[in-house]
PDBML (XML) file of the C-alpha atoms, coordinates in Angstrom:
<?xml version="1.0" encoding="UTF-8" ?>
<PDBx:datablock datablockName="MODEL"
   xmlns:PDBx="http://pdbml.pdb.org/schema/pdbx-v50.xsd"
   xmlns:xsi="http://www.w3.org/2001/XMLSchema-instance"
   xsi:schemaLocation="http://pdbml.pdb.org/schema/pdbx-v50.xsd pdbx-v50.xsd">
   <PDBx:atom_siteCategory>
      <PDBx:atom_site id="1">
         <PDBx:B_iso_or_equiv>0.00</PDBx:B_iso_or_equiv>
         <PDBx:Cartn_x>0.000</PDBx:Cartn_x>
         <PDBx:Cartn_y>0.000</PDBx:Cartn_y>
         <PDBx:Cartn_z>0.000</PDBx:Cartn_z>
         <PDBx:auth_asym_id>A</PDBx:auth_asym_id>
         <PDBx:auth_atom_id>CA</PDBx:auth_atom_id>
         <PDBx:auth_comp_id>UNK</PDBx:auth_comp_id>
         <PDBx:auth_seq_id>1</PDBx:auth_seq_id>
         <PDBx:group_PDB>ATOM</PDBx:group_PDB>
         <PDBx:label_alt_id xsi:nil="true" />
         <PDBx:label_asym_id>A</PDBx:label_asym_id>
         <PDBx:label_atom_id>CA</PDBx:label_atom_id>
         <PDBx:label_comp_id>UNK</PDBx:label_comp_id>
         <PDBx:label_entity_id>1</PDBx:label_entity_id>
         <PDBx:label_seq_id>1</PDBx:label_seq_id>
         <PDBx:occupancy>1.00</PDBx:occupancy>
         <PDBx:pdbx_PDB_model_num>1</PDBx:pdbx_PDB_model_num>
         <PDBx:type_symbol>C</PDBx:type_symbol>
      </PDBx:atom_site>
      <PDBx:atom_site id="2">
         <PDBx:B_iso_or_equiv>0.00</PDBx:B_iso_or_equiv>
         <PDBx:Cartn_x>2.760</PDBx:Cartn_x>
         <PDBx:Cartn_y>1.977</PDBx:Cartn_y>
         <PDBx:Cartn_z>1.130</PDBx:Cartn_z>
         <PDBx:auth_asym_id>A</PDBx:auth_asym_id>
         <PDBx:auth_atom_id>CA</PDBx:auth_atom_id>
         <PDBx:auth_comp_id>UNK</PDBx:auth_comp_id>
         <PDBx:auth_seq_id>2</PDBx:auth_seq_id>
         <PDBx:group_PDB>ATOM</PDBx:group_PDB>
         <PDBx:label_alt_id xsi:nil="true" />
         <PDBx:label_asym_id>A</PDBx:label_asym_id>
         <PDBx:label_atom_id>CA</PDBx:label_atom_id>
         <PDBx:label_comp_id>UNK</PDBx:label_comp_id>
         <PDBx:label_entity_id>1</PDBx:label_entity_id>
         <PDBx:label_seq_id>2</PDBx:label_seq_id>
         <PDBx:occupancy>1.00</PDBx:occupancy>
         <PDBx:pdbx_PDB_model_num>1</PDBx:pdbx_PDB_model_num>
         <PDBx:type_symbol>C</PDBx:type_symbol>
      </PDBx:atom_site>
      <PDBx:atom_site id="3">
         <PDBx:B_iso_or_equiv>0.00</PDBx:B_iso_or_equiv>
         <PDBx:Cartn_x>5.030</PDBx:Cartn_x>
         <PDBx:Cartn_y>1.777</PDBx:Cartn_y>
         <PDBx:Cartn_z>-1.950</PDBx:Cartn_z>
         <PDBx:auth_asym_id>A</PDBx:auth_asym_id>
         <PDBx:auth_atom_id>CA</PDBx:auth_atom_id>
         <PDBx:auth_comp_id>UNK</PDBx:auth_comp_id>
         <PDBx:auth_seq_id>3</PDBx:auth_seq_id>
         <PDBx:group_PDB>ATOM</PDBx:group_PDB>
         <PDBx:label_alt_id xsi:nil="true" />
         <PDBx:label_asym_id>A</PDBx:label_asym_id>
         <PDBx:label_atom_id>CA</PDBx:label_atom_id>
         <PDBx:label_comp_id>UNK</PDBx:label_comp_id>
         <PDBx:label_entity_id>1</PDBx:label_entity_id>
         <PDBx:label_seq_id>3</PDBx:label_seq_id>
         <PDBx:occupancy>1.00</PDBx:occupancy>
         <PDBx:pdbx_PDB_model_num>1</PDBx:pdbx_PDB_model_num>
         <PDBx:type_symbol>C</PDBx:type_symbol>
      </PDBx:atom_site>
      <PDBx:atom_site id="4">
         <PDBx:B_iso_or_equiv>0.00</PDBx:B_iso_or_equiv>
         <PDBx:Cartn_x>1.984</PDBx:Cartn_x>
         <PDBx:Cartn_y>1.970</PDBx:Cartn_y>
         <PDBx:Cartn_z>-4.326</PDBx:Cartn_z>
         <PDBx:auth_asym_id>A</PDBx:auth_asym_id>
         <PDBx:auth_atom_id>CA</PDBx:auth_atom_id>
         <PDBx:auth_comp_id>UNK</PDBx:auth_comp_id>
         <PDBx:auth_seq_id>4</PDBx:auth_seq_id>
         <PDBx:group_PDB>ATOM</PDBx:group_PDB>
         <PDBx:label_alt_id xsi:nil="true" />
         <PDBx:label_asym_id>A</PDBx:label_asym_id>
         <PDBx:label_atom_id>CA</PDBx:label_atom_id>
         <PDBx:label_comp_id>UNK</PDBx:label_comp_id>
         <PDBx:label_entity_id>1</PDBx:label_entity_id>
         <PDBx:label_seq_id>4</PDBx:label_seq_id>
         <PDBx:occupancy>1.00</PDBx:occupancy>
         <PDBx:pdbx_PDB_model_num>1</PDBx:pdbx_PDB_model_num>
         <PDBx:type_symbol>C</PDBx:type_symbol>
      </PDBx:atom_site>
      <PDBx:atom_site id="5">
         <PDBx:B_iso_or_equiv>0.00</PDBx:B_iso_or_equiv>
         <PDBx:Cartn_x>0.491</PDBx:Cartn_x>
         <PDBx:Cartn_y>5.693</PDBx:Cartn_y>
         <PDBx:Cartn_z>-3.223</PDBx:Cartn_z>
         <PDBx:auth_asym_id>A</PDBx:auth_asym_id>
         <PDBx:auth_atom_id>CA</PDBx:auth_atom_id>
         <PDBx:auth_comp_id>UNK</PDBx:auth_comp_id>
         <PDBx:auth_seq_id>5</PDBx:auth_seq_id>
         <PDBx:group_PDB>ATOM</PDBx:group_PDB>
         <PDBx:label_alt_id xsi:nil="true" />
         <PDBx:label_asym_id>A</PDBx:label_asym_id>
         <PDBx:label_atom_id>CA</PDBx:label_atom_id>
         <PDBx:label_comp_id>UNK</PDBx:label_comp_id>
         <PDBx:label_entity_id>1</PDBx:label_entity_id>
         <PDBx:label_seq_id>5</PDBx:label_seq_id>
         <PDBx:occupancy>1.00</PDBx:occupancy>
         <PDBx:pdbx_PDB_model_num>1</PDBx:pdbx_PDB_model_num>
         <PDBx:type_symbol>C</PDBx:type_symbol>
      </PDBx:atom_site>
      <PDBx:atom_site id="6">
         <PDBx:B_iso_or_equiv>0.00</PDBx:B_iso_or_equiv>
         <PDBx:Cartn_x>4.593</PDBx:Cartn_x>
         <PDBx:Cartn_y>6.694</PDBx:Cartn_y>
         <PDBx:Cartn_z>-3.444</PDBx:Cartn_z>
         <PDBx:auth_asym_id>A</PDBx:auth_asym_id>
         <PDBx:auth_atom_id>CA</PDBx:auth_atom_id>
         <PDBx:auth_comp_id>UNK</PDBx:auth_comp_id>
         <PDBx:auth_seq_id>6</PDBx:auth_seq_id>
         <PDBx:group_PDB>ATOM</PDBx:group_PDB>
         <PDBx:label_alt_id xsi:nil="true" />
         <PDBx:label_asym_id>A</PDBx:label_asym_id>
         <PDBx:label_atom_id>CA</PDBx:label_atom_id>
         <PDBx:label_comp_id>UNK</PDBx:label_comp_id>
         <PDBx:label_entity_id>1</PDBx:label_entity_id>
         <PDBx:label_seq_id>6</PDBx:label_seq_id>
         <PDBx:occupancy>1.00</PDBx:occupancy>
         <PDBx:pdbx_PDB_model_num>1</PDBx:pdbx_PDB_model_num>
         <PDBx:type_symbol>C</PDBx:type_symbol>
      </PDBx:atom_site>
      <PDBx:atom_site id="7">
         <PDBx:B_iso_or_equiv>0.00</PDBx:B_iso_or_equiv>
         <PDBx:Cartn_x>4.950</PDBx:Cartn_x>
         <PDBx:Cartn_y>5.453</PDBx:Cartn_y>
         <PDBx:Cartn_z>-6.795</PDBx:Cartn_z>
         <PDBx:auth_asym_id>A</PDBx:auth_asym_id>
         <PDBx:auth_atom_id>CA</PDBx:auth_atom_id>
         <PDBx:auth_comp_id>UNK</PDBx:auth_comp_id>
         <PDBx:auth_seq_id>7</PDBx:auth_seq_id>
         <PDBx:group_PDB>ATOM</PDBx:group_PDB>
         <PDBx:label_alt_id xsi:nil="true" />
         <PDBx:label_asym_id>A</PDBx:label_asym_id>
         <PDBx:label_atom_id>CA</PDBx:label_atom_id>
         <PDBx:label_comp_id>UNK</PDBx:label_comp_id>
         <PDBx:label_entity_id>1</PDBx:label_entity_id>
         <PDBx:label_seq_id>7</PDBx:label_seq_id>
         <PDBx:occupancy>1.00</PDBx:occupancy>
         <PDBx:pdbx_PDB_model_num>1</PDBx:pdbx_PDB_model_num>
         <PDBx:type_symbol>C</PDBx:type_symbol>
      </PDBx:atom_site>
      <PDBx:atom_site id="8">
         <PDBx:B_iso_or_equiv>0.00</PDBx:B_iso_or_equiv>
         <PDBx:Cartn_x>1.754</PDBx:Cartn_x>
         <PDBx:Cartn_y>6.870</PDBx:Cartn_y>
         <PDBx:Cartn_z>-7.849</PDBx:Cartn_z>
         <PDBx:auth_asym_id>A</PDBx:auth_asym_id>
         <PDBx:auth_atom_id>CA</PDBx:auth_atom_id>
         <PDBx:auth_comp_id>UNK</PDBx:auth_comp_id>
         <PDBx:auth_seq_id>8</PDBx:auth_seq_id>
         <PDBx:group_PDB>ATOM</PDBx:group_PDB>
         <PDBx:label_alt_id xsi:nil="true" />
         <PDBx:label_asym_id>A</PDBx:label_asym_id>
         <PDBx:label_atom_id>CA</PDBx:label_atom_id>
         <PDBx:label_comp_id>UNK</PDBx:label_comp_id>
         <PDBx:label_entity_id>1</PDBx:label_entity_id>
         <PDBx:label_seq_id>8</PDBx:label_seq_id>
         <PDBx:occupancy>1.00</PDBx:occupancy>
         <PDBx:pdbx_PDB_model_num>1</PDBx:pdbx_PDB_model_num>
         <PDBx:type_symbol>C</PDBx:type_symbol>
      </PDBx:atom_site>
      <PDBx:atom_site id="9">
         <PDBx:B_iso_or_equiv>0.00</PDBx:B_iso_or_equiv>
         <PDBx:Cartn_x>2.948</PDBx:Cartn_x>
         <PDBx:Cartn_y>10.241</PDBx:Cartn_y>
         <PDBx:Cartn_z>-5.970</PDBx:Cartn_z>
         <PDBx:auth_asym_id>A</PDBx:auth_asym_id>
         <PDBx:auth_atom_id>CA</PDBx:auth_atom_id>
         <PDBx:auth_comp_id>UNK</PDBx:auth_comp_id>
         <PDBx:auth_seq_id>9</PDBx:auth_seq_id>
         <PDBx:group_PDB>ATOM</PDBx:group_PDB>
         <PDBx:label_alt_id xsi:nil="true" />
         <PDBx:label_asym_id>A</PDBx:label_asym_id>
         <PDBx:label_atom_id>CA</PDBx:label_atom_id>
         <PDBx:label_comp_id>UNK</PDBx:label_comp_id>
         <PDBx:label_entity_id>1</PDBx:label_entity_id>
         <PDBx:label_seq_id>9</PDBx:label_seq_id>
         <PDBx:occupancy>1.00</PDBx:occupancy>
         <PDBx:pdbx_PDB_model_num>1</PDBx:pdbx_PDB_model_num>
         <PDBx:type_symbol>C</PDBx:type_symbol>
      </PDBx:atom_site>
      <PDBx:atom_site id="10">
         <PDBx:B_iso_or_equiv>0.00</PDBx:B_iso_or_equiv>
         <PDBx:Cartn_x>6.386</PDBx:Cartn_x>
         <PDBx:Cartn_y>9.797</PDBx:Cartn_y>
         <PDBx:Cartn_z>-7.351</PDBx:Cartn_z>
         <PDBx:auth_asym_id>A</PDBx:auth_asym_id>
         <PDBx:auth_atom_id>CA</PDBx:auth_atom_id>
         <PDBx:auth_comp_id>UNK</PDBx:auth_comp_id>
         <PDBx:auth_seq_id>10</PDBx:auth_seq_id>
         <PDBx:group_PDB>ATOM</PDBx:group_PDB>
         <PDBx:label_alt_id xsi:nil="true" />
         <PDBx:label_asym_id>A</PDBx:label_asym_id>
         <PDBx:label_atom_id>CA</PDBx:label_atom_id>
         <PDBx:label_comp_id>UNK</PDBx:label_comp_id>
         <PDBx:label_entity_id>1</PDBx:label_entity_id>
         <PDBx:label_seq_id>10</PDBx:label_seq_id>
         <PDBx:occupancy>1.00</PDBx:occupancy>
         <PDBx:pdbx_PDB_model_num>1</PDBx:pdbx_PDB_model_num>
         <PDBx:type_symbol>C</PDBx:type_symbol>
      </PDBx:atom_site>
      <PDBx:atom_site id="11">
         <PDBx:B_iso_or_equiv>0.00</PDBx:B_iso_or_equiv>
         <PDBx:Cartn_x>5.436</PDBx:Cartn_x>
         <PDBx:Cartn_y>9.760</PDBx:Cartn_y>
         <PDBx:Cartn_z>-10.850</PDBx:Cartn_z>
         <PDBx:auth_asym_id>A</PDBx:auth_asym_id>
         <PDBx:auth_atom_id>CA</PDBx:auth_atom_id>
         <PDBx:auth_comp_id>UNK</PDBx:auth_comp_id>
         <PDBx:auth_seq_id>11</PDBx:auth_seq_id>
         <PDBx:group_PDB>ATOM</PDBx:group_PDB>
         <PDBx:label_alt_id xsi:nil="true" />
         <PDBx:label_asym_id>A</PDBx:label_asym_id>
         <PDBx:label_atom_id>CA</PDBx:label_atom_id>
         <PDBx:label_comp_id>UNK</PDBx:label_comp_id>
         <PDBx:label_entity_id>1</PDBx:label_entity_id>
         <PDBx:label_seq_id>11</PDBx:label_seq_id>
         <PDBx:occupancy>1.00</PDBx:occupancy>
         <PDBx:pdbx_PDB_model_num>1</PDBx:pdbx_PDB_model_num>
         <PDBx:type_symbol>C</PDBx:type_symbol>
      </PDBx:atom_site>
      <PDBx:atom_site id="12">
         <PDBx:B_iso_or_equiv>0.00</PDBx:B_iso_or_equiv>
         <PDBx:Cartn_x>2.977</PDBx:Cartn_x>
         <PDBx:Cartn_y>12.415</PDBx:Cartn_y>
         <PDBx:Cartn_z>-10.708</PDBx:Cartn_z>
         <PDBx:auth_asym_id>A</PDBx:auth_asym_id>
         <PDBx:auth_atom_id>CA</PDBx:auth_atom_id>
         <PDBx:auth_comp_id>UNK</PDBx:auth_comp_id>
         <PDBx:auth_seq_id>12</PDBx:auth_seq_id>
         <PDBx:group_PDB>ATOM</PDBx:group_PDB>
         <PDBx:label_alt_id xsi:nil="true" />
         <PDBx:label_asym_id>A</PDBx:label_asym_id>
         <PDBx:label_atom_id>CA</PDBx:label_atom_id>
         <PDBx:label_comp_id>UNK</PDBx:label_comp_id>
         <PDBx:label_entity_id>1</PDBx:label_entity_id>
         <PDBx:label_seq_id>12</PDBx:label_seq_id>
         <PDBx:occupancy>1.00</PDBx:occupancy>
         <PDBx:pdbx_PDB_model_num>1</PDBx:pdbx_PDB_model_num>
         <PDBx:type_symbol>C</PDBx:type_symbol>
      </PDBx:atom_site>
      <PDBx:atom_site id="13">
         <PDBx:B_iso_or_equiv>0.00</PDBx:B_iso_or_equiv>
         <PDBx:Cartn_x>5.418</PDBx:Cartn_x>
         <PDBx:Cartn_y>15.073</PDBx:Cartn_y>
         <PDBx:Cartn_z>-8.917</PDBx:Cartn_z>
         <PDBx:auth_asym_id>A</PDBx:auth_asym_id>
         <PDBx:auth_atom_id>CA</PDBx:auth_atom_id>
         <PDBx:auth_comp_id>UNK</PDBx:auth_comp_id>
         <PDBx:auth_seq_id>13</PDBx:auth_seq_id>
         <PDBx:group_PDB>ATOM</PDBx:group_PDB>
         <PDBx:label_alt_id xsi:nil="true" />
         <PDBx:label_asym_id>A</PDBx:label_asym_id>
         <PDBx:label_atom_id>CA</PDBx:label_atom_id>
         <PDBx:label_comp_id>UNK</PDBx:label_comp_id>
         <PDBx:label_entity_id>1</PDBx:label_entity_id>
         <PDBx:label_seq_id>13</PDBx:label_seq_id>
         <PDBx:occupancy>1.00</PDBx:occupancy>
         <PDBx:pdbx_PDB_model_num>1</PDBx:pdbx_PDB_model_num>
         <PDBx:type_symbol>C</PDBx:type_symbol>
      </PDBx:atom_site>
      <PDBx:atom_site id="14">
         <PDBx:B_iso_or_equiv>0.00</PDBx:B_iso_or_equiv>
         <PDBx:Cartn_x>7.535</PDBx:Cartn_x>
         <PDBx:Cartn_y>14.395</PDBx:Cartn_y>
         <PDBx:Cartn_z>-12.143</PDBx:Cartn_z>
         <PDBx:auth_asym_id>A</PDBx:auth_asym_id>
         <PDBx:auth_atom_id>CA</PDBx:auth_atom_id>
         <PDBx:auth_comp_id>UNK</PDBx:auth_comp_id>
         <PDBx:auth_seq_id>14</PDBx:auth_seq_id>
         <PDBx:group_PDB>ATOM</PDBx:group_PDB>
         <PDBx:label_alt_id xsi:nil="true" />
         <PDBx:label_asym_id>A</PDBx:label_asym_id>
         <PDBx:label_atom_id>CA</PDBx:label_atom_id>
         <PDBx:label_comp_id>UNK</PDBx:label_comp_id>
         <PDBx:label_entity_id>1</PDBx:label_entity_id>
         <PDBx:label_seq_id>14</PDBx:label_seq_id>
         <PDBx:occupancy>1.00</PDBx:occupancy>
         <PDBx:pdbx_PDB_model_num>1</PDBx:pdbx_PDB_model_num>
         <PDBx:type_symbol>C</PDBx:type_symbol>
      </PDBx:atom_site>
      <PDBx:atom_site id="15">
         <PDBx:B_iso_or_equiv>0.00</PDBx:B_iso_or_equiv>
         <PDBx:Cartn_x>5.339</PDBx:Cartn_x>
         <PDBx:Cartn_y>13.894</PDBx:Cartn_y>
         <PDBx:Cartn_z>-14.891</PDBx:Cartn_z>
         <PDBx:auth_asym_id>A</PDBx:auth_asym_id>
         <PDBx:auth_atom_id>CA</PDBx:auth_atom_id>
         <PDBx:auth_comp_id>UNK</PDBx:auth_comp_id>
         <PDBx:auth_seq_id>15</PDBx:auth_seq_id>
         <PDBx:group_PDB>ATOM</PDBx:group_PDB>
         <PDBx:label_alt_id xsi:nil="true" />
         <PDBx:label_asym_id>A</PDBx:label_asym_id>
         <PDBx:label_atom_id>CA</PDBx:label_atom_id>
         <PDBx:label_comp_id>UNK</PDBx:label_comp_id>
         <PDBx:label_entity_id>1</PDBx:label_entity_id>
         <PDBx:label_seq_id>15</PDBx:label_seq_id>
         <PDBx:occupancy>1.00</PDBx:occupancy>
         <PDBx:pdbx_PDB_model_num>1</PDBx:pdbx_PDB_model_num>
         <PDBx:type_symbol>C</PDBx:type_symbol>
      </PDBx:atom_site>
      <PDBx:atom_site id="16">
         <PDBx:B_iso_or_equiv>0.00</PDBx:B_iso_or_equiv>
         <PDBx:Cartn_x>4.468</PDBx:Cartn_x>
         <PDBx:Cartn_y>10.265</PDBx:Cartn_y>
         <PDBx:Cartn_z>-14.988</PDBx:Cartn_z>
         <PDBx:auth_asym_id>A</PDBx:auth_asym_id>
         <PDBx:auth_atom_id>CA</PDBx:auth_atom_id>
         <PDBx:auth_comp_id>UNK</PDBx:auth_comp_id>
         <PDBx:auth_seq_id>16</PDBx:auth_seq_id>
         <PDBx:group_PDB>ATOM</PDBx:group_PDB>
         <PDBx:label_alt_id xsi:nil="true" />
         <PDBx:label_asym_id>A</PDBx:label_asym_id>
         <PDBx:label_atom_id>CA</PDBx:label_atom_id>
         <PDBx:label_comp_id>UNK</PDBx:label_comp_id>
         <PDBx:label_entity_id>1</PDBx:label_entity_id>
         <PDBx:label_seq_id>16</PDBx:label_seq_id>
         <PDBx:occupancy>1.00</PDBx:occupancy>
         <PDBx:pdbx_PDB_model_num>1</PDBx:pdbx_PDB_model_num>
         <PDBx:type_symbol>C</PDBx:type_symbol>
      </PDBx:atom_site>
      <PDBx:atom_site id="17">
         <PDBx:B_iso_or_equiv>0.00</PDBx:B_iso_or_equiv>
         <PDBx:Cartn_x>0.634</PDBx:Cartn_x>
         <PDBx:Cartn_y>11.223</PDBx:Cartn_y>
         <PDBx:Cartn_z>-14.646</PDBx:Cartn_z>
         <PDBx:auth_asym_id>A</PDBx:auth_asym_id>
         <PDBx:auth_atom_id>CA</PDBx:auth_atom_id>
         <PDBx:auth_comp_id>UNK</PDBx:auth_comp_id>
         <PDBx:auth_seq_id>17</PDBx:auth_seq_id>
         <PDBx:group_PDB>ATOM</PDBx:group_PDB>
         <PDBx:label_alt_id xsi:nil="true" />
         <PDBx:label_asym_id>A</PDBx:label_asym_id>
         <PDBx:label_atom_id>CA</PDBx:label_atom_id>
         <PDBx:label_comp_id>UNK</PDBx:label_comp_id>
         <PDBx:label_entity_id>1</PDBx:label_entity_id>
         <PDBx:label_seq_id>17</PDBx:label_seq_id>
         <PDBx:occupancy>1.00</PDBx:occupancy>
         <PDBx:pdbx_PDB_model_num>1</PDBx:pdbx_PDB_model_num>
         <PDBx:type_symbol>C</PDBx:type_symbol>
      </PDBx:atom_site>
      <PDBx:atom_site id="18">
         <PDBx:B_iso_or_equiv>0.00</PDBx:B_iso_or_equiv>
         <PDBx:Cartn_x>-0.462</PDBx:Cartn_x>
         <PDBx:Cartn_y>7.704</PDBx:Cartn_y>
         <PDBx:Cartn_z>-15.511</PDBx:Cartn_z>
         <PDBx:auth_asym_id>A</PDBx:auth_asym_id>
         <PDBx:auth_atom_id>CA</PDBx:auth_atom_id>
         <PDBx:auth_comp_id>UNK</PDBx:auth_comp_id>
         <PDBx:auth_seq_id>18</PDBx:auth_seq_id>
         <PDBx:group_PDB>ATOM</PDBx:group_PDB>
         <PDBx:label_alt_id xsi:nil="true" />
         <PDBx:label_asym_id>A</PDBx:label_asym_id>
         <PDBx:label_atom_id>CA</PDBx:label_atom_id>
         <PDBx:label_comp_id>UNK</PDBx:label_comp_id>
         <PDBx:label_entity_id>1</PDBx:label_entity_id>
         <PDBx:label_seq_id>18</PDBx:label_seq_id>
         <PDBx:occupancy>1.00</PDBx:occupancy>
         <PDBx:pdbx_PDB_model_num>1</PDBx:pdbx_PDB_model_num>
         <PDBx:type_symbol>C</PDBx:type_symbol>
      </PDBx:atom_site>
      <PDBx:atom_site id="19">
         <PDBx:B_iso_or_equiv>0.00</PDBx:B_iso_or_equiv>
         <PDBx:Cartn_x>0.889</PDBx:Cartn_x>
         <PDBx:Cartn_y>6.121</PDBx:Cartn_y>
         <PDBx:Cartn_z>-12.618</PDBx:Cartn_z>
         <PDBx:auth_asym_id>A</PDBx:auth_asym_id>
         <PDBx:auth_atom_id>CA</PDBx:auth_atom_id>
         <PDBx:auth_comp_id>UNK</PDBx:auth_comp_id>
         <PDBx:auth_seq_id>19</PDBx:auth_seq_id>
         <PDBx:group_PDB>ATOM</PDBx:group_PDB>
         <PDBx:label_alt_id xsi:nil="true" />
         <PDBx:label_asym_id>A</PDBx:label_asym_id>
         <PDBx:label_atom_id>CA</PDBx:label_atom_id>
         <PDBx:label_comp_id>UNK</PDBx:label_comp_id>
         <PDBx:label_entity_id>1</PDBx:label_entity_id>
         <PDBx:label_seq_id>19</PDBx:label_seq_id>
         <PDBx:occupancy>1.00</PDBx:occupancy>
         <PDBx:pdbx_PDB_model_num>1</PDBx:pdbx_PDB_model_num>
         <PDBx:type_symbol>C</PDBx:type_symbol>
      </PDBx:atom_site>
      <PDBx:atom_site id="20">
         <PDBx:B_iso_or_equiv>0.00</PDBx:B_iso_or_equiv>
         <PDBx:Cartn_x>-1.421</PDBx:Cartn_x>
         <PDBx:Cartn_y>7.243</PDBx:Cartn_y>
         <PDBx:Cartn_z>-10.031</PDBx:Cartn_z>
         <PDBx:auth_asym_id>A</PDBx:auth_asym_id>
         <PDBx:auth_atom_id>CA</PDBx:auth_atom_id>
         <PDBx:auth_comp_id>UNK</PDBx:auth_comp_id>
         <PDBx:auth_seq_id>20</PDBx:auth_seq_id>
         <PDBx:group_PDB>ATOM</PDBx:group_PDB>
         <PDBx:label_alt_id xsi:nil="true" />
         <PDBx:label_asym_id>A</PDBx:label_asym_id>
         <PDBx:label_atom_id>CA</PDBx:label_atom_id>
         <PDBx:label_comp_id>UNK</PDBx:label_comp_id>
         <PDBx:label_entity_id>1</PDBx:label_entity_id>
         <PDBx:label_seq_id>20</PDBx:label_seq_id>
         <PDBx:occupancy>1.00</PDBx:occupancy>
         <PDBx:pdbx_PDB_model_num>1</PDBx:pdbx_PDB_model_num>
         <PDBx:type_symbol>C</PDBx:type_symbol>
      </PDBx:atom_site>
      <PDBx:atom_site id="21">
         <PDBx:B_iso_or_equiv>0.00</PDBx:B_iso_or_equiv>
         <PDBx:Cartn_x>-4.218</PDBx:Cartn_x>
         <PDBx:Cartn_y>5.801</PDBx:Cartn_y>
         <PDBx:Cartn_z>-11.871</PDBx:Cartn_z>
         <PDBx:auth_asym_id>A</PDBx:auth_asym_id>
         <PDBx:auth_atom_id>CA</PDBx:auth_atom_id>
         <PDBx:auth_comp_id>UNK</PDBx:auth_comp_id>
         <PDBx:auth_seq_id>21</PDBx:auth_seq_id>
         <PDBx:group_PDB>ATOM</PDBx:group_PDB>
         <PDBx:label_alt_id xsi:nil="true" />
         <PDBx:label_asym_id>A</PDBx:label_asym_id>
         <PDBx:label_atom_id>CA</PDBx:label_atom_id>
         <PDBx:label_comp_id>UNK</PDBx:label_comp_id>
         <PDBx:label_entity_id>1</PDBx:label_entity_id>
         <PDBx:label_seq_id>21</PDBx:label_seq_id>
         <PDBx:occupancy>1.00</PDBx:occupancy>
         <PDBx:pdbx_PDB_model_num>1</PDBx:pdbx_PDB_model_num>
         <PDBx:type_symbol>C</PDBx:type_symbol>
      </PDBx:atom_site>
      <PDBx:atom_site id="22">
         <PDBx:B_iso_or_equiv>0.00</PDBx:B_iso_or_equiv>
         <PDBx:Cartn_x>-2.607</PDBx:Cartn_x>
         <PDBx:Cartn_y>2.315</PDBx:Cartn_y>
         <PDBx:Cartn_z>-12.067</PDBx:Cartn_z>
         <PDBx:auth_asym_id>A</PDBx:auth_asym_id>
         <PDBx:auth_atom_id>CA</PDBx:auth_atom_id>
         <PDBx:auth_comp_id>UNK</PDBx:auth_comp_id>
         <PDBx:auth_seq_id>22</PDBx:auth_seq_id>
         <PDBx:group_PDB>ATOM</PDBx:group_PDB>
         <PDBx:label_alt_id xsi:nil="true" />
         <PDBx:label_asym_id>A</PDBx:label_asym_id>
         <PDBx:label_atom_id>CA</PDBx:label_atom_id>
         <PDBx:label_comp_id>UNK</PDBx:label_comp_id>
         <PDBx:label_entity_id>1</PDBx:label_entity_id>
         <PDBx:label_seq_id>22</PDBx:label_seq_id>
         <PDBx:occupancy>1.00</PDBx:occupancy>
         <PDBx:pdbx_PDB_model_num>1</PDBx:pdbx_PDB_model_num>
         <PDBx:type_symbol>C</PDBx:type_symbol>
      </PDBx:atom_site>
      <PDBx:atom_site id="23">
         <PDBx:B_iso_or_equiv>0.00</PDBx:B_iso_or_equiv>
         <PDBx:Cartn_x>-1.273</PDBx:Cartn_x>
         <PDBx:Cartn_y>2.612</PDBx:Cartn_y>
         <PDBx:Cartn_z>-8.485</PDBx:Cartn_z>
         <PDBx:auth_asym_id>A</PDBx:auth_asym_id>
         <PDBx:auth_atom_id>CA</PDBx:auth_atom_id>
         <PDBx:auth_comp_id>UNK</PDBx:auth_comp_id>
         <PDBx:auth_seq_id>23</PDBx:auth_seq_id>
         <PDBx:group_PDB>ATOM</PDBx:group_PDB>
         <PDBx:label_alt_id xsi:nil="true" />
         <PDBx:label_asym_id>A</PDBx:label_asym_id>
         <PDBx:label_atom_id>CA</PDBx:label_atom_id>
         <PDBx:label_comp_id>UNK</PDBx:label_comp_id>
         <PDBx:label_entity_id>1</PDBx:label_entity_id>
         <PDBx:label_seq_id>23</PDBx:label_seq_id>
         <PDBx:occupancy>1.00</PDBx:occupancy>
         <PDBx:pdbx_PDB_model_num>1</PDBx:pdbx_PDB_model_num>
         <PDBx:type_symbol>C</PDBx:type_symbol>
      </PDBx:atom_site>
      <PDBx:atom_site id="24">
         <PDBx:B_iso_or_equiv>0.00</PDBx:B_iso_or_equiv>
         <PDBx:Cartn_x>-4.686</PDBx:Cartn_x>
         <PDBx:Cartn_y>3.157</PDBx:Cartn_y>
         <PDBx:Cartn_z>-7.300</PDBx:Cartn_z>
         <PDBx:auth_asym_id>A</PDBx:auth_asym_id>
         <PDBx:auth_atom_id>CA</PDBx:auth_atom_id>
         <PDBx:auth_comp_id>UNK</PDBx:auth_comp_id>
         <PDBx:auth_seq_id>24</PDBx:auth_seq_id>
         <PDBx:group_PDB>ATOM</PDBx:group_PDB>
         <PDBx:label_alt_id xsi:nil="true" />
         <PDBx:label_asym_id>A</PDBx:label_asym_id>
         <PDBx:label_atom_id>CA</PDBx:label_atom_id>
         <PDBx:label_comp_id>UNK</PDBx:label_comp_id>
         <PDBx:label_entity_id>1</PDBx:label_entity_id>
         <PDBx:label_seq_id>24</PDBx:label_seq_id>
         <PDBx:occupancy>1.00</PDBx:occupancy>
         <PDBx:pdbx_PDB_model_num>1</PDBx:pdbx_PDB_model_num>
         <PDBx:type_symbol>C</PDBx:type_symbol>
      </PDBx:atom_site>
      <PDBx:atom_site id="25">
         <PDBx:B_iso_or_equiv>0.00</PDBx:B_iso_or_equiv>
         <PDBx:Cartn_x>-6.395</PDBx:Cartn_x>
         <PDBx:Cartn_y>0.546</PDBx:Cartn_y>
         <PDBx:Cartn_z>-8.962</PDBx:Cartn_z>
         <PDBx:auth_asym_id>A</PDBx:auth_asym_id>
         <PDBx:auth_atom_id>CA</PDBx:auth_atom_id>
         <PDBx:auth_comp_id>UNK</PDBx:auth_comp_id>
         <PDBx:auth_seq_id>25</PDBx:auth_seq_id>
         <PDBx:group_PDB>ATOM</PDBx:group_PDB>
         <PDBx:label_alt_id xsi:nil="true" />
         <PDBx:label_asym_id>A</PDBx:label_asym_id>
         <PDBx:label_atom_id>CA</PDBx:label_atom_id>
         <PDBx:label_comp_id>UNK</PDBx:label_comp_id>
         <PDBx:label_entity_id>1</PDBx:label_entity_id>
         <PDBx:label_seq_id>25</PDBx:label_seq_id>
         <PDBx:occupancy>1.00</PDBx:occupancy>
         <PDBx:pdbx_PDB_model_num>1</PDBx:pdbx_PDB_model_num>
         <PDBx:type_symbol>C</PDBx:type_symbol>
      </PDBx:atom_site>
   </PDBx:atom_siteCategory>
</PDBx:datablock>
């Protein structure tokens, strides 16, 4: 869970927009 909402963070502080939406699913 942890790793998930950071990656999905991560990528959308620098542009990776589309991983928050897989992250969350």
């Amino acid at each position: 869970l942890n790793h998930l909402m950071w990656l999905g963070a991560h990528g959308l502080d620098i542009g990776a927009m589309t991983m928050f939406l897989y992250c969350f699913r």
